[in-house]
N, C-alpha and C. Protein backbone atom coordinates (compact mmCIF):
# COMPACT_ATOMS: atom_id res chain seq x y z
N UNK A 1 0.66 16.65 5.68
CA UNK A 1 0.45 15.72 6.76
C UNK A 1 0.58 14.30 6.21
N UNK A 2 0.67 13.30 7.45
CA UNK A 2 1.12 11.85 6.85
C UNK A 2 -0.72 11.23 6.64
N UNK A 3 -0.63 10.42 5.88
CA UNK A 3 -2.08 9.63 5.82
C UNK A 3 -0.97 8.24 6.03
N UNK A 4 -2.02 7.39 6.54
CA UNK A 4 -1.82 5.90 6.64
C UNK A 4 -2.64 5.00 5.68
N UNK A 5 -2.44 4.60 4.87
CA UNK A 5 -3.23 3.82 3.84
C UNK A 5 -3.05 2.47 4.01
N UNK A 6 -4.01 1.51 4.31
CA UNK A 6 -4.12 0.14 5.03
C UNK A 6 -4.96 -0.83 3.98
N UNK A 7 -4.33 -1.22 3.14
CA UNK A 7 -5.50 -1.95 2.17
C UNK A 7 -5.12 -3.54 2.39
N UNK A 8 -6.42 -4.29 2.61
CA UNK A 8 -6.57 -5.73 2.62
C UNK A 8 -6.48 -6.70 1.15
N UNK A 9 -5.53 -7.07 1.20
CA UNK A 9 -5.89 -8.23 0.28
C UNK A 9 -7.28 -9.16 0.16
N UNK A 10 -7.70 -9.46 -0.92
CA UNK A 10 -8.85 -10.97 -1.31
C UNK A 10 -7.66 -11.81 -0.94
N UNK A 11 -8.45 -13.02 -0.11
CA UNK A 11 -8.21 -14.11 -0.65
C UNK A 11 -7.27 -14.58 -1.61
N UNK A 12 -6.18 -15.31 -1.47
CA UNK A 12 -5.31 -15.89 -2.95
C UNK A 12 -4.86 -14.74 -3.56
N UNK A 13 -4.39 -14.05 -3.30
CA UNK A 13 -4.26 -12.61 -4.25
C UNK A 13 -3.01 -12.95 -4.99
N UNK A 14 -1.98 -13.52 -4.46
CA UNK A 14 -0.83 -13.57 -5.63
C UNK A 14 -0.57 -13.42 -6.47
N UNK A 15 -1.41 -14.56 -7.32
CA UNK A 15 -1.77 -14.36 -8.75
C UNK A 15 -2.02 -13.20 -8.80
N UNK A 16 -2.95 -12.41 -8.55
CA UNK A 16 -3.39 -10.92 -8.88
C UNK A 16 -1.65 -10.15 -8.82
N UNK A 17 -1.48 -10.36 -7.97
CA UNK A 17 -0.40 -9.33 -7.50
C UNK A 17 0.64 -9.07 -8.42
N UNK A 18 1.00 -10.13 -9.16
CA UNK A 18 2.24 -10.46 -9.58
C UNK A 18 2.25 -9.91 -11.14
N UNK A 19 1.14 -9.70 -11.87
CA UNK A 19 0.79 -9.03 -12.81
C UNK A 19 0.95 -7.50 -12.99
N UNK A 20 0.92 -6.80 -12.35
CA UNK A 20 0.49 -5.30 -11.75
C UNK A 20 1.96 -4.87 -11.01
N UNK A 21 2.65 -5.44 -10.04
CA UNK A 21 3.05 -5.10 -9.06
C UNK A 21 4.38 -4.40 -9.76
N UNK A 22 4.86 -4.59 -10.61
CA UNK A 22 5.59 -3.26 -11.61
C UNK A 22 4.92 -1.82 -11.49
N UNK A 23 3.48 -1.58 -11.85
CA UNK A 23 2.59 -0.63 -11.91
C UNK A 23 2.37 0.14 -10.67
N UNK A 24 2.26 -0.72 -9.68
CA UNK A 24 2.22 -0.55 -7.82
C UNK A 24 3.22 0.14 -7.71
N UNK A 25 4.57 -0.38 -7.85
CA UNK A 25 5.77 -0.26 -7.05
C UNK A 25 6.35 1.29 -8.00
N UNK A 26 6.07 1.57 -9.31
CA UNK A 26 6.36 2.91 -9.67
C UNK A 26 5.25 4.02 -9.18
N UNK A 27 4.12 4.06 -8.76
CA UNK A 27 3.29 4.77 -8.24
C UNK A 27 4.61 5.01 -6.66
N UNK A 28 4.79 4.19 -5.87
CA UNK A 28 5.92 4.42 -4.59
C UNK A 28 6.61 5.38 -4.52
N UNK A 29 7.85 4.54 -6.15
CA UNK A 29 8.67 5.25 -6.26
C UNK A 29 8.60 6.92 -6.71
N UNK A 30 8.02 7.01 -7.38
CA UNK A 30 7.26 8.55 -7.34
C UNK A 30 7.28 9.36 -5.99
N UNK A 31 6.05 8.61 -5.14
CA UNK A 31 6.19 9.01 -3.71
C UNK A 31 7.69 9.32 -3.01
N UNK A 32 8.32 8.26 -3.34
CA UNK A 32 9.36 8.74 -2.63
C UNK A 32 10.67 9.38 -2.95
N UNK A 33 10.81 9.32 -4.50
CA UNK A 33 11.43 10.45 -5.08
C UNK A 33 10.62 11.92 -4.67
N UNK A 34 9.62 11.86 -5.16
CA UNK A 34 9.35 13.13 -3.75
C UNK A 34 9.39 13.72 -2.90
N UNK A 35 9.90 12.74 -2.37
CA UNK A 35 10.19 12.75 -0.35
C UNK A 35 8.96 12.87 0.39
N UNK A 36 8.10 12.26 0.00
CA UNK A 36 6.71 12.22 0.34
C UNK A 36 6.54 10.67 1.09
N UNK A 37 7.15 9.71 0.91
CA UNK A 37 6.95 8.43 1.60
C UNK A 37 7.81 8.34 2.97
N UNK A 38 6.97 7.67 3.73
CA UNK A 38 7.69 7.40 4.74
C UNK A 38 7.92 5.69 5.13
N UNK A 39 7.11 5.22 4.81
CA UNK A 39 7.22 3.76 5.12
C UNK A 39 6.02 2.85 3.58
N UNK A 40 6.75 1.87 3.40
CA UNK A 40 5.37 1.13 2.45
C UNK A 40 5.85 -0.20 1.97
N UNK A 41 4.92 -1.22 2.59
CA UNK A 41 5.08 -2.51 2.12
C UNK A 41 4.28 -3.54 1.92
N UNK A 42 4.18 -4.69 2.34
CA UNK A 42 3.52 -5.85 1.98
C UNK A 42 3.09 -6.19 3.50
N UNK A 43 2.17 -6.85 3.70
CA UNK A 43 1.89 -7.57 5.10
C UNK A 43 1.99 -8.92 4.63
N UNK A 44 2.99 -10.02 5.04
CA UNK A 44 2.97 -11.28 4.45
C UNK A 44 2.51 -12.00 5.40
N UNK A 45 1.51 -13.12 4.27
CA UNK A 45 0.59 -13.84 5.04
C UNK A 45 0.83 -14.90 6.20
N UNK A 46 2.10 -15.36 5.93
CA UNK A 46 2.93 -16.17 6.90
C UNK A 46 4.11 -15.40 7.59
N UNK A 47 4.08 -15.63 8.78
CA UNK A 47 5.47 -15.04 9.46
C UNK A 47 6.69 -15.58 9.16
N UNK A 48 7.58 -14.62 7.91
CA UNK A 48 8.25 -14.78 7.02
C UNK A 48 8.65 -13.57 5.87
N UNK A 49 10.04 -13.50 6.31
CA UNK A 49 10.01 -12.34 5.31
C UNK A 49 9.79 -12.94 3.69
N UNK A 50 10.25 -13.39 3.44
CA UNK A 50 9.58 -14.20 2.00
C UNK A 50 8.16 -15.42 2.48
N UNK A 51 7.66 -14.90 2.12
CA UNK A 51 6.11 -15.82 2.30
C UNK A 51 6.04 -17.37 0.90
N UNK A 52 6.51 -16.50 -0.14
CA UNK A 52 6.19 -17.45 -0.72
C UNK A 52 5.10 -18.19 -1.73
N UNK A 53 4.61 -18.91 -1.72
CA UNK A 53 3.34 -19.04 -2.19
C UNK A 53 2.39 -18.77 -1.10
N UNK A 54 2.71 -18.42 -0.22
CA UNK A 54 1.18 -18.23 0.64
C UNK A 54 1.07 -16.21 0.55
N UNK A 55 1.84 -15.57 0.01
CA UNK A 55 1.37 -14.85 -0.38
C UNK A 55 1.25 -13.94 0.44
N UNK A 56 0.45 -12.87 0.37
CA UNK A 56 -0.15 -11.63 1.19
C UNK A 56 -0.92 -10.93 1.64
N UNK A 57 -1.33 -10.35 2.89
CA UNK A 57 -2.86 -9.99 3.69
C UNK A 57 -3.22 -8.66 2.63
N UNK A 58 -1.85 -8.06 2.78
CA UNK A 58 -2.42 -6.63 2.51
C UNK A 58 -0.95 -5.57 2.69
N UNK A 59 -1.25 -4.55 2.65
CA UNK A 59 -0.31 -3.53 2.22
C UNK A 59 -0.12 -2.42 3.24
N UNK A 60 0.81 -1.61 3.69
CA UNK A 60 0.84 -0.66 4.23
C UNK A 60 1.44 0.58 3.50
N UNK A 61 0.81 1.83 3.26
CA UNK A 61 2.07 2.83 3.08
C UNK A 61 1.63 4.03 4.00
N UNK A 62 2.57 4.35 4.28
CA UNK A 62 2.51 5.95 4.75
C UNK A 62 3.06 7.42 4.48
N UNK A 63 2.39 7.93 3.40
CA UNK A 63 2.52 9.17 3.12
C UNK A 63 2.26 10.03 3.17
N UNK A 64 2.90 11.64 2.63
CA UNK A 64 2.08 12.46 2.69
C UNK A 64 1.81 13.30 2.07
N UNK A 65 0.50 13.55 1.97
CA UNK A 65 -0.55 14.02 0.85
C UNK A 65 -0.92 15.71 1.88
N UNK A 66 -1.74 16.71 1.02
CA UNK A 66 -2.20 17.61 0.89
C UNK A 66 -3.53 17.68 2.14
N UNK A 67 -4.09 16.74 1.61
CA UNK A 67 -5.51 16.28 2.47
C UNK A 67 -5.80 14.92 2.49
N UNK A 68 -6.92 14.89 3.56
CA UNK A 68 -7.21 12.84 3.50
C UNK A 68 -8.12 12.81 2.25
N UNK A 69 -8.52 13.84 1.42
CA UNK A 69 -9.20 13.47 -0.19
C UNK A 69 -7.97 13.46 -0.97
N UNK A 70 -7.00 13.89 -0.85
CA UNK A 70 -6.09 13.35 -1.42
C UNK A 70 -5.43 12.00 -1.55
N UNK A 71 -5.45 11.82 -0.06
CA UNK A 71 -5.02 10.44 0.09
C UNK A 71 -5.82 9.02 -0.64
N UNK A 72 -7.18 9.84 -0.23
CA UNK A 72 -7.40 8.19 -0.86
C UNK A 72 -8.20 8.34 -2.48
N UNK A 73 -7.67 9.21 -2.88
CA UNK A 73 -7.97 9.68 -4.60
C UNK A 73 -6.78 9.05 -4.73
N UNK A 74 -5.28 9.14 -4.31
CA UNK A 74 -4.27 8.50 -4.74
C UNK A 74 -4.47 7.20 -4.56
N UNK A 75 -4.69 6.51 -3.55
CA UNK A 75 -5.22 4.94 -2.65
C UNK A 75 -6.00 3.93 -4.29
N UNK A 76 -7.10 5.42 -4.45
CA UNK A 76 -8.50 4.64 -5.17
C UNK A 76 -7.83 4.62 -6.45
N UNK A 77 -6.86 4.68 -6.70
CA UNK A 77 -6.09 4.63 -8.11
C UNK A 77 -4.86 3.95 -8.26
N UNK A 78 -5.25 3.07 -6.89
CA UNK A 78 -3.73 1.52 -7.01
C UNK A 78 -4.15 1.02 -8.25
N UNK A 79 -3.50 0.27 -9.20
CA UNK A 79 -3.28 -0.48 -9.89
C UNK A 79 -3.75 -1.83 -9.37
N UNK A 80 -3.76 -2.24 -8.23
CA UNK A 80 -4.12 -3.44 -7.15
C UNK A 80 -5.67 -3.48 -6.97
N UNK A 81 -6.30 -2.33 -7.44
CA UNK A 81 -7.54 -2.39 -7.25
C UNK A 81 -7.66 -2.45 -8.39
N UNK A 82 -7.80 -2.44 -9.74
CA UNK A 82 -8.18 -2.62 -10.98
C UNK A 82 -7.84 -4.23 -10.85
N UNK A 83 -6.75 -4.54 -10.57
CA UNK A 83 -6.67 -5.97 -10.53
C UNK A 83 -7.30 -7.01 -9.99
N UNK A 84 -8.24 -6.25 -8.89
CA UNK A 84 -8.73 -7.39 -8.08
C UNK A 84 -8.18 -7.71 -6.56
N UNK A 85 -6.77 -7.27 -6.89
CA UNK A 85 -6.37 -7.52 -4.97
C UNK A 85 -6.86 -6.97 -3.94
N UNK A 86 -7.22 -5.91 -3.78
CA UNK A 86 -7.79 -5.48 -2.46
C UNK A 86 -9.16 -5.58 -2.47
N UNK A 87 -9.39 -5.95 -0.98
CA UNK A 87 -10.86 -6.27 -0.90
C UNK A 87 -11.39 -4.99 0.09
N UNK A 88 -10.10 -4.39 0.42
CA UNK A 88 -10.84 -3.06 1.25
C UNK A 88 -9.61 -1.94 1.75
N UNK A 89 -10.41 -0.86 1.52
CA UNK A 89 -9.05 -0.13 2.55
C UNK A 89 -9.47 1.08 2.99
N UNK A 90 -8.54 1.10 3.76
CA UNK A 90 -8.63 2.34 4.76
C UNK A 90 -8.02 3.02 5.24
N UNK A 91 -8.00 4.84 5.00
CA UNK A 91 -7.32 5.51 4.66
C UNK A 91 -7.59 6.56 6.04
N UNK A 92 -6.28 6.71 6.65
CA UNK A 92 -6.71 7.84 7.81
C UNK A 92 -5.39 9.03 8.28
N UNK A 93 -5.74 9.92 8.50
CA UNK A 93 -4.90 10.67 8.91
C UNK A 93 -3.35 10.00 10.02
N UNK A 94 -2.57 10.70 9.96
CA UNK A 94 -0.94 9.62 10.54
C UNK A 94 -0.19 10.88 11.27
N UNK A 95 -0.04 10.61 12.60
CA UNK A 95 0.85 11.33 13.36
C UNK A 95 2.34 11.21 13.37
N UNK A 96 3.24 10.74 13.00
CA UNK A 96 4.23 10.61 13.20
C UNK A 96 5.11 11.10 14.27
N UNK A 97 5.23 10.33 15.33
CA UNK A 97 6.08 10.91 16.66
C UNK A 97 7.95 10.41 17.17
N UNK A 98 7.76 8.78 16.57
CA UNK A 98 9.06 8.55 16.58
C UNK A 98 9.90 7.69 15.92
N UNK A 99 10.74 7.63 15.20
CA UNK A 99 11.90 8.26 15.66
C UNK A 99 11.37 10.02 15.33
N UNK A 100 12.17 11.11 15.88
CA UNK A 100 11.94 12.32 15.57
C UNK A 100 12.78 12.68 14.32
């Protein structure tokens, strides 16, 4: 099944981000050499596909895992959270209806 994983950025996170986000982005690619991802990105803080220095709210991915303890055993082992970027997240089961 799909989980939806929704994690918030702190405040100023950039800096954080930009350290790590090598570490982030191969955890993905995994996922989706799998064929386990369906969608996963950045929420940028300004309406803008390049933000810039103003940086980013938070993250979306949507995959799929075994169970929702799966999901967020994978979640609780971002690289983004050792760093400091996320200030919260939240992990829930994902229907997927369209496109089919």
């Amino acid at each position: 099944m799909y989980y939806m994983i929704y994690s918030e950025d702190v405040a100023d996170s950039l800096p954080l981000r930009m350290p790590v986000r090598g570490a982030h982005l191969e955890r993905l690619k995994t996922l989706h050499d799998e064929g386990r991802l369906l969608v996963a990105g950045p929420c940028p803080a300004i309406d803008s596909e390049d933000p810039g220095e103003a940086g980013f709210t938070g993250s979306l991915v949507v995959a799929k895992f075994n169970s929702l303890t799966d999901a967020q055993t994978w979640a609780d082992a971002d690289p983004y959270i050792e760093a400091g970027v996320y200030a919260k997240i939240v992990v829930k089961p994902y229907k997927k209806v369209l496109p089919a």
